[in-house]
C-alpha atoms as a PDB file:
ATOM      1  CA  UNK A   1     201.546 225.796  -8.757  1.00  0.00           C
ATOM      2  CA  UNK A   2     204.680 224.712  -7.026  1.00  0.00           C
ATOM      3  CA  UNK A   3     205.744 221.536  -5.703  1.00  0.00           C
ATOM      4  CA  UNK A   4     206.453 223.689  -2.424  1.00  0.00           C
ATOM      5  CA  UNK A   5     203.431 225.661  -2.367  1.00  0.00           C
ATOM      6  CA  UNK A   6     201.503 222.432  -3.052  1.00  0.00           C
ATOM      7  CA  UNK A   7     203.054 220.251   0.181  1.00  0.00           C
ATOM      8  CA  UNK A   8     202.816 223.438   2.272  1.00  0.00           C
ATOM      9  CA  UNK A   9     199.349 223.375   1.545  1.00  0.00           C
ATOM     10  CA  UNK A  10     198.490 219.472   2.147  1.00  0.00           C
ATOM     11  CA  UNK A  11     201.001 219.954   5.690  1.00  0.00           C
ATOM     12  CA  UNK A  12     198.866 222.724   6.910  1.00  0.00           C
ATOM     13  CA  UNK A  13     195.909 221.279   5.896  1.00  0.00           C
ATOM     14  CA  UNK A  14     196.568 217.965   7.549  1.00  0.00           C
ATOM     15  CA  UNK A  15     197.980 219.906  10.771  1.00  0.00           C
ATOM     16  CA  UNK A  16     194.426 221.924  10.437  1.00  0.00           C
ATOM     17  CA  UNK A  17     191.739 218.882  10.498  1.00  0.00           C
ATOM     18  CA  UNK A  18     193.874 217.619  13.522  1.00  0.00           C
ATOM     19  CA  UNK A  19     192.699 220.199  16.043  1.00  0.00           C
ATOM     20  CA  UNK A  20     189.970 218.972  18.022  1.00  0.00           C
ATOM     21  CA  UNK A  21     186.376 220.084  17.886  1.00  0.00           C
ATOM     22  CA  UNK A  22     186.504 221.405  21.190  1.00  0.00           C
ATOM     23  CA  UNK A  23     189.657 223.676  20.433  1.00  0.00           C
ATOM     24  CA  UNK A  24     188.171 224.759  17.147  1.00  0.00           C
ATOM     25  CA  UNK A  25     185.153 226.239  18.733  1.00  0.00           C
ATOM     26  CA  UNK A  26     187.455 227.904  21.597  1.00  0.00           C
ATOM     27  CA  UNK A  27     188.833 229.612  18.567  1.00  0.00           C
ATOM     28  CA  UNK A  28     185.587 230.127  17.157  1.00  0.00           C
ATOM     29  CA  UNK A  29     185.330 232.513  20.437  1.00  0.00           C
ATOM     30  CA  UNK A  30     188.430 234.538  20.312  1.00  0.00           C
ATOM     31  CA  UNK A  31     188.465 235.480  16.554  1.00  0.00           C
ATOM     32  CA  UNK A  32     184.970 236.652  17.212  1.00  0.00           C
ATOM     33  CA  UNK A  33     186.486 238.899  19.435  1.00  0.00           C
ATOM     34  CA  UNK A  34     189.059 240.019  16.988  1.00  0.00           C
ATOM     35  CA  UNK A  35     186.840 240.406  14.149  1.00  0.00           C
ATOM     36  CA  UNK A  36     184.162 242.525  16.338  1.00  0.00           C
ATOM     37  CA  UNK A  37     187.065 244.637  16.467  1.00  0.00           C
ATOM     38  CA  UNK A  38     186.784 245.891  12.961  1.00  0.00           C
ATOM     39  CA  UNK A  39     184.172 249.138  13.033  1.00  0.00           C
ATOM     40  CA  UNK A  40     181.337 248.455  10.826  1.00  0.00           C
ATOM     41  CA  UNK A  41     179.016 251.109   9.026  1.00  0.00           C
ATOM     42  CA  UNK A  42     175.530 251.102   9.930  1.00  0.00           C
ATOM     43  CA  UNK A  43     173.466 248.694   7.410  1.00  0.00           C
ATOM     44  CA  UNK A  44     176.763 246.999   6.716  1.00  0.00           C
ATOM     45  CA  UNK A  45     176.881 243.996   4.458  1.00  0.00           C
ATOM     46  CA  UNK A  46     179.443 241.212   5.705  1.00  0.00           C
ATOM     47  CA  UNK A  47     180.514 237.757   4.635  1.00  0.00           C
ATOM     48  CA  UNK A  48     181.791 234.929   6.075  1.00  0.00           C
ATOM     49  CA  UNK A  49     182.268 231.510   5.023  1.00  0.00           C
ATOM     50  CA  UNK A  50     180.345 228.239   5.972  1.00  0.00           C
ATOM     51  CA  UNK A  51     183.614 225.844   7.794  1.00  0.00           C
ATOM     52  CA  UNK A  52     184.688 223.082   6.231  1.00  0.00           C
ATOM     53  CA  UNK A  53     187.873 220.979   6.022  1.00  0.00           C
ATOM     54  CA  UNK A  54     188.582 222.111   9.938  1.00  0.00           C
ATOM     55  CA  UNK A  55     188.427 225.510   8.842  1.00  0.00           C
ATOM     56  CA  UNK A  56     187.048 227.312  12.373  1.00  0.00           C
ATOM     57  CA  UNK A  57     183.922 228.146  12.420  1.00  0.00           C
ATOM     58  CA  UNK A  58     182.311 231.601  12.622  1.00  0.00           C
ATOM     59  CA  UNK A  59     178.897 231.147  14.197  1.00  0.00           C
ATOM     60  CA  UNK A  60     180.058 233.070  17.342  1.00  0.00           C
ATOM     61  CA  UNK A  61     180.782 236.087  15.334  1.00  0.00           C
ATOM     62  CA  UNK A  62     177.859 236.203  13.165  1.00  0.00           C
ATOM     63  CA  UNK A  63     175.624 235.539  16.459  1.00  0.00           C
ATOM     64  CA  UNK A  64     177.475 238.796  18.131  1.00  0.00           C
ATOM     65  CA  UNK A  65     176.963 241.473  14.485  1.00  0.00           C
ATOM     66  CA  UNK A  66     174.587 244.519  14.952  1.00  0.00           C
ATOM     67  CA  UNK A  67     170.802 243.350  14.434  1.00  0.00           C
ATOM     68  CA  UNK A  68     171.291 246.042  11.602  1.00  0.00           C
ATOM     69  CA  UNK A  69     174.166 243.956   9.791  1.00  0.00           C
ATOM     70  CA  UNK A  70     173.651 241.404   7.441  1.00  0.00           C
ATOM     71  CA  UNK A  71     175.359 238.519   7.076  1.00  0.00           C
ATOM     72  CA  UNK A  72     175.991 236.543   3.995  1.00  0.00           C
ATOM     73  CA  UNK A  73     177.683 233.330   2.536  1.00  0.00           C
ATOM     74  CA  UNK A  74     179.420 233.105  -0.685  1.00  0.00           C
ATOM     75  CA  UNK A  75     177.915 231.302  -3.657  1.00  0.00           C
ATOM     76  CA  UNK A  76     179.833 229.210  -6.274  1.00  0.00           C
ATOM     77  CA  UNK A  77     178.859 230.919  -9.643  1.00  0.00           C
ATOM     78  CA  UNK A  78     179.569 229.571 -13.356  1.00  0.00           C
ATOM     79  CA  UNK A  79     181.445 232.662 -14.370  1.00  0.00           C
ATOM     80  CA  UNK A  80     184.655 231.386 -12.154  1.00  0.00           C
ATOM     81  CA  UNK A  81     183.514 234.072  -9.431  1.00  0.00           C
ATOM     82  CA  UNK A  82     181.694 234.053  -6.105  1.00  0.00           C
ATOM     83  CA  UNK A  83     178.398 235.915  -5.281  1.00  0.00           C
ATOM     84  CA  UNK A  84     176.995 236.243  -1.771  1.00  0.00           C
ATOM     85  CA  UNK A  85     173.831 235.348  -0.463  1.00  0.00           C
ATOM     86  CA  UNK A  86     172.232 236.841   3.168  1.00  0.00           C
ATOM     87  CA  UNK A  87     171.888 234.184   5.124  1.00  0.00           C
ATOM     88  CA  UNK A  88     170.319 233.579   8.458  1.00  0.00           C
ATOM     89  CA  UNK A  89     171.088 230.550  10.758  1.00  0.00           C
ATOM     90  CA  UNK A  90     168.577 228.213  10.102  1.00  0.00           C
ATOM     91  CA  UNK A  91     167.526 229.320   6.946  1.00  0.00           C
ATOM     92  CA  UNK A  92     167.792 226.381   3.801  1.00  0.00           C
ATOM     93  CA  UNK A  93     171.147 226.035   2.236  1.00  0.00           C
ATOM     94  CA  UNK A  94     172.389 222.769  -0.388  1.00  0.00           C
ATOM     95  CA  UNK A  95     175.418 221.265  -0.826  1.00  0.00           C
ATOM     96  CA  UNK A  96     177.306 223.016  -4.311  1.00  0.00           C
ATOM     97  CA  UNK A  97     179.401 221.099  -6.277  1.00  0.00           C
ATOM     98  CA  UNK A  98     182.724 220.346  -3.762  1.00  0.00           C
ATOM     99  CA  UNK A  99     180.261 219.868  -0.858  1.00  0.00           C
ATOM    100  CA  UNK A 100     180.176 222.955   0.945  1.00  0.00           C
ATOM    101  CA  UNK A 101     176.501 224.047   2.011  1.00  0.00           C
ATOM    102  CA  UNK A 102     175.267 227.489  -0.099  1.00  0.00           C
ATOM    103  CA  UNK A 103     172.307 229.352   0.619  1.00  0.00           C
ATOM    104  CA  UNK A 104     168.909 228.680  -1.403  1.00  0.00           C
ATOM    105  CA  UNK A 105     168.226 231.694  -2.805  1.00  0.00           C
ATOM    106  CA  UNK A 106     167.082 233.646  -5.785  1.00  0.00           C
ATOM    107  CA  UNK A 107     169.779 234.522  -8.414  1.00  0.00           C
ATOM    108  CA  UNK A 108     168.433 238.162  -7.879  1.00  0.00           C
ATOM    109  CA  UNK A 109     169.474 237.997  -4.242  1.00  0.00           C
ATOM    110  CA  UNK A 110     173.130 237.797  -4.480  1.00  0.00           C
ATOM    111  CA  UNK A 111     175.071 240.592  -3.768  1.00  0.00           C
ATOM    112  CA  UNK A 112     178.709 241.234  -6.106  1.00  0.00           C
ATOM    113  CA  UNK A 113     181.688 241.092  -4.083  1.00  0.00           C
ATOM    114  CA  UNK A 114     182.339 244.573  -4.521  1.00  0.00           C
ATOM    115  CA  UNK A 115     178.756 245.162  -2.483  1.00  0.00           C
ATOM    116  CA  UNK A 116     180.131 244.250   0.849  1.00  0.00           C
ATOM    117  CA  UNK A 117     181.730 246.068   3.632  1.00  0.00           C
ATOM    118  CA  UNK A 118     183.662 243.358   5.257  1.00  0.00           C
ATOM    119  CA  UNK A 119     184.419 239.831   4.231  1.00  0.00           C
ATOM    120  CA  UNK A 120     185.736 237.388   6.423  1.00  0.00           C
ATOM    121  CA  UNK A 121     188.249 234.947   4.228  1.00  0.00           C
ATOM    122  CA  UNK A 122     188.712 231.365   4.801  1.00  0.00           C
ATOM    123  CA  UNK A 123     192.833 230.165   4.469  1.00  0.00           C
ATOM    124  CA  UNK A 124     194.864 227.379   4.590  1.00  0.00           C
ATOM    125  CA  UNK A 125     198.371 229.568   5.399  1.00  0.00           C
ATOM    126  CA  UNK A 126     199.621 233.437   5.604  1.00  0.00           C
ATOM    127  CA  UNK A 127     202.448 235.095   6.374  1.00  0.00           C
ATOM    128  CA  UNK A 128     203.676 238.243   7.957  1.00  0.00           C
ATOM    129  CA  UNK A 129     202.517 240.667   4.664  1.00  0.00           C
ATOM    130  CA  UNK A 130     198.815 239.081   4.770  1.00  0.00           C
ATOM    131  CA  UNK A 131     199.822 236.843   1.955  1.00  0.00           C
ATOM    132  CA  UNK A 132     196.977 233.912   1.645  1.00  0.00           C
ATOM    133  CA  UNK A 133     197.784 230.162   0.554  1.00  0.00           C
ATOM    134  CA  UNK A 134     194.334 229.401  -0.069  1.00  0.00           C
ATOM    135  CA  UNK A 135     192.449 225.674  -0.917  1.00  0.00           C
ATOM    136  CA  UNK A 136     194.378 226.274  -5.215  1.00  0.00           C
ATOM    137  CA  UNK A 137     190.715 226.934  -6.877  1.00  0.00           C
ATOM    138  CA  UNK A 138     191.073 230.678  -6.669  1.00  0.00           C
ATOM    139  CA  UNK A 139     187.875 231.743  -5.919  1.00  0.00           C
ATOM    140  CA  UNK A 140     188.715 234.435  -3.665  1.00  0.00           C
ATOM    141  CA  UNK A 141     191.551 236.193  -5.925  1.00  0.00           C
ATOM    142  CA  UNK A 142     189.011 235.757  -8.959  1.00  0.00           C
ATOM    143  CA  UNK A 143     186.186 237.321  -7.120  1.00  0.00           C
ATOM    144  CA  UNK A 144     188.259 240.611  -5.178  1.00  0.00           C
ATOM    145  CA  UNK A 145     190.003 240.975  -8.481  1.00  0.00           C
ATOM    146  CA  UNK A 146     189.266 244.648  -8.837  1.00  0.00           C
ATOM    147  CA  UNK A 147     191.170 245.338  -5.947  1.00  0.00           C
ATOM    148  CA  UNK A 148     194.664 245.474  -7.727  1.00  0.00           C
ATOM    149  CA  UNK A 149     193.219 248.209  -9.714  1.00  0.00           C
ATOM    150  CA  UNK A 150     192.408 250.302  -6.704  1.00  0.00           C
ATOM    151  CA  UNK A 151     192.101 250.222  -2.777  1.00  0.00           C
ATOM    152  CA  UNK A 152     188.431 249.736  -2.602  1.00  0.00           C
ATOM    153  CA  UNK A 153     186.220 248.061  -0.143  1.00  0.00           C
ATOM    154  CA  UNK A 154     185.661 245.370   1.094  1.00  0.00           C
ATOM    155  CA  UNK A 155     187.802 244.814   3.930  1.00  0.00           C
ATOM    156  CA  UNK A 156     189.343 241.267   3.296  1.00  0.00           C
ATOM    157  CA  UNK A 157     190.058 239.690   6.590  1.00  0.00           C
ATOM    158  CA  UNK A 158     191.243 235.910   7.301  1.00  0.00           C
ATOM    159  CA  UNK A 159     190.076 233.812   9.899  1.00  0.00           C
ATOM    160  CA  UNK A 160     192.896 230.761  11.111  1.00  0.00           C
ATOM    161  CA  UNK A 161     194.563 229.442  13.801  1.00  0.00           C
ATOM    162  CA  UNK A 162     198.262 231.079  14.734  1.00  0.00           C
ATOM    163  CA  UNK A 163     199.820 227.993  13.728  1.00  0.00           C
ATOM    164  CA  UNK A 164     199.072 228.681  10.110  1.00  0.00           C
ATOM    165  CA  UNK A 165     201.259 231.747  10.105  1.00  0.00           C
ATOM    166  CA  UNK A 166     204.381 230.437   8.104  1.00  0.00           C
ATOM    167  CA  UNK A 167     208.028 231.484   8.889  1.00  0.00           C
ATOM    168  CA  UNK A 168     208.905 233.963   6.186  1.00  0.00           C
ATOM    169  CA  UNK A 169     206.972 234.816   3.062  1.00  0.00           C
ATOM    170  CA  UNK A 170     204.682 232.721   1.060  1.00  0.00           C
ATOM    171  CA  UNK A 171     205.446 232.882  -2.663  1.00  0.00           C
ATOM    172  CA  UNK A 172     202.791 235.176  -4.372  1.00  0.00           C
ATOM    173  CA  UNK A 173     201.925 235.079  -7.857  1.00  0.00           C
ATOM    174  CA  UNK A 174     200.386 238.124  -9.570  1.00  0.00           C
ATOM    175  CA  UNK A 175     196.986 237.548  -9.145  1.00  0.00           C
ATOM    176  CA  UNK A 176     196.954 236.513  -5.676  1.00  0.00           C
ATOM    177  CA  UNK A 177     194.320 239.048  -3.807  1.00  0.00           C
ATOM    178  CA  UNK A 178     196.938 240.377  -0.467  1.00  0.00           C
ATOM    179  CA  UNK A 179     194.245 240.168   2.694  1.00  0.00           C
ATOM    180  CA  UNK A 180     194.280 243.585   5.321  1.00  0.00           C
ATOM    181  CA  UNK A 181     194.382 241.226   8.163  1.00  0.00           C
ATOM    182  CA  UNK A 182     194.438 237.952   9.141  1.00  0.00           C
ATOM    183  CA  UNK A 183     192.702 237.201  12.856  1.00  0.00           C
ATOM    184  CA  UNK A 184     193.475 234.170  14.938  1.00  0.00           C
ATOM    185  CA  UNK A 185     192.710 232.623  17.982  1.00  0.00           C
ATOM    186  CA  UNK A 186     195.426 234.374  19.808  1.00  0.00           C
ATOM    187  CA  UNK A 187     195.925 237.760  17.748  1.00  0.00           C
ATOM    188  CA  UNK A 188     195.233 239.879  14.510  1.00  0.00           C
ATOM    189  CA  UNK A 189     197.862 240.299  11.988  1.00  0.00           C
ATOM    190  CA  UNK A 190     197.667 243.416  10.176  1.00  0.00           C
ATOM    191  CA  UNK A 191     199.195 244.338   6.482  1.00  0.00           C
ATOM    192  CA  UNK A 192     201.329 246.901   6.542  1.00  0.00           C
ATOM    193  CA  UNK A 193     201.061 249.728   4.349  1.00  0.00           C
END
């Protein structure tokens, strides 16, 4: 990784844990808005992400899905990959290995990434193409993979404030996974095509 790529991603990060609870919940409510935006099929299978780090939160979206969706976290798994668990607020969850609450569930009941409809992506920056700068562990690229080969669901969507747009274009490397939008609490960025 770059030196640049690594200080854009402690200055955003940094910038990120300084917005107040109060703001990151008033966030909470507008990308909410934004993601209920995207149609979803009936029975659809959607992920989001448990927030950490002052990532904002996404209770008020999963509180306002269809009673037919379900909603899922993603799971840490040995292979290098995630998985994703359904999830229901309330329902047990431990801490994984960097601290960041996972469902308790049978191996059995985690769904592939490819299994989803629509996955709502955490970030630390993106620019105007939907380029992600994302926490350096790669979880996301590793896991969504398969999409270089093909367009192929899911629908990859970010979730950030608008202040973690950069100016320009974020350096890519090859196996960086390109989201289809990127909502924040004052618009939705789409890629273009």
């Amino acid at each position: 990784m770059s030196a640049g790529r690594a200080a854009l991603r402690r200055m955003l990060r940094e910038r990120r844990r300084e917005v107040p609870p109060a703001a990151r919940i008033g966030a909470a409510a507008g990308i909410a808005a934004r993601l209920l935006e995207h149609p979803l099929p009936a029975g659809a299978r959607v992920a989001g992400y448990w927030a950490a780090d002052g990532e904002i939160p996404l209770h008020a979206w999963q509180l306002r899905l269809p009673r037919d969706v379900t909603y899922c976290l993603p799971v840490v798994h040995e292979d290098g990959r995630l998985r994703f668990a359904p999830w229901k607020a309330g329902e047990a969850v431990a801490a994984n290995r960097y601290g960041i609450p996972e469902p308790v569930v049978p191996s059995d009941a985690l769904l592939q990434p490819d299994a989803l409809d629509l996955v709502v992506v955490p970030l630390v920056g993106f620019d105007h193409r939907c380029h992600r700068l994302g926490m350096g562990g790669g979880w996301y690229d590793r896991s969504f993979a398969f999409r270089h080969r093909m367009p192929a669901p899911p629908l990859l969507v970010g979730a950030a404030f608008a202040f973690q747009q950069v100016d320009g274009e974020l350096p890519s490397e090859d196996w960086d996974v390109q989201l289809d939008a990127v909502c924040t609490d004052l618009s939705t960025v789409s890629r273009a095509t």
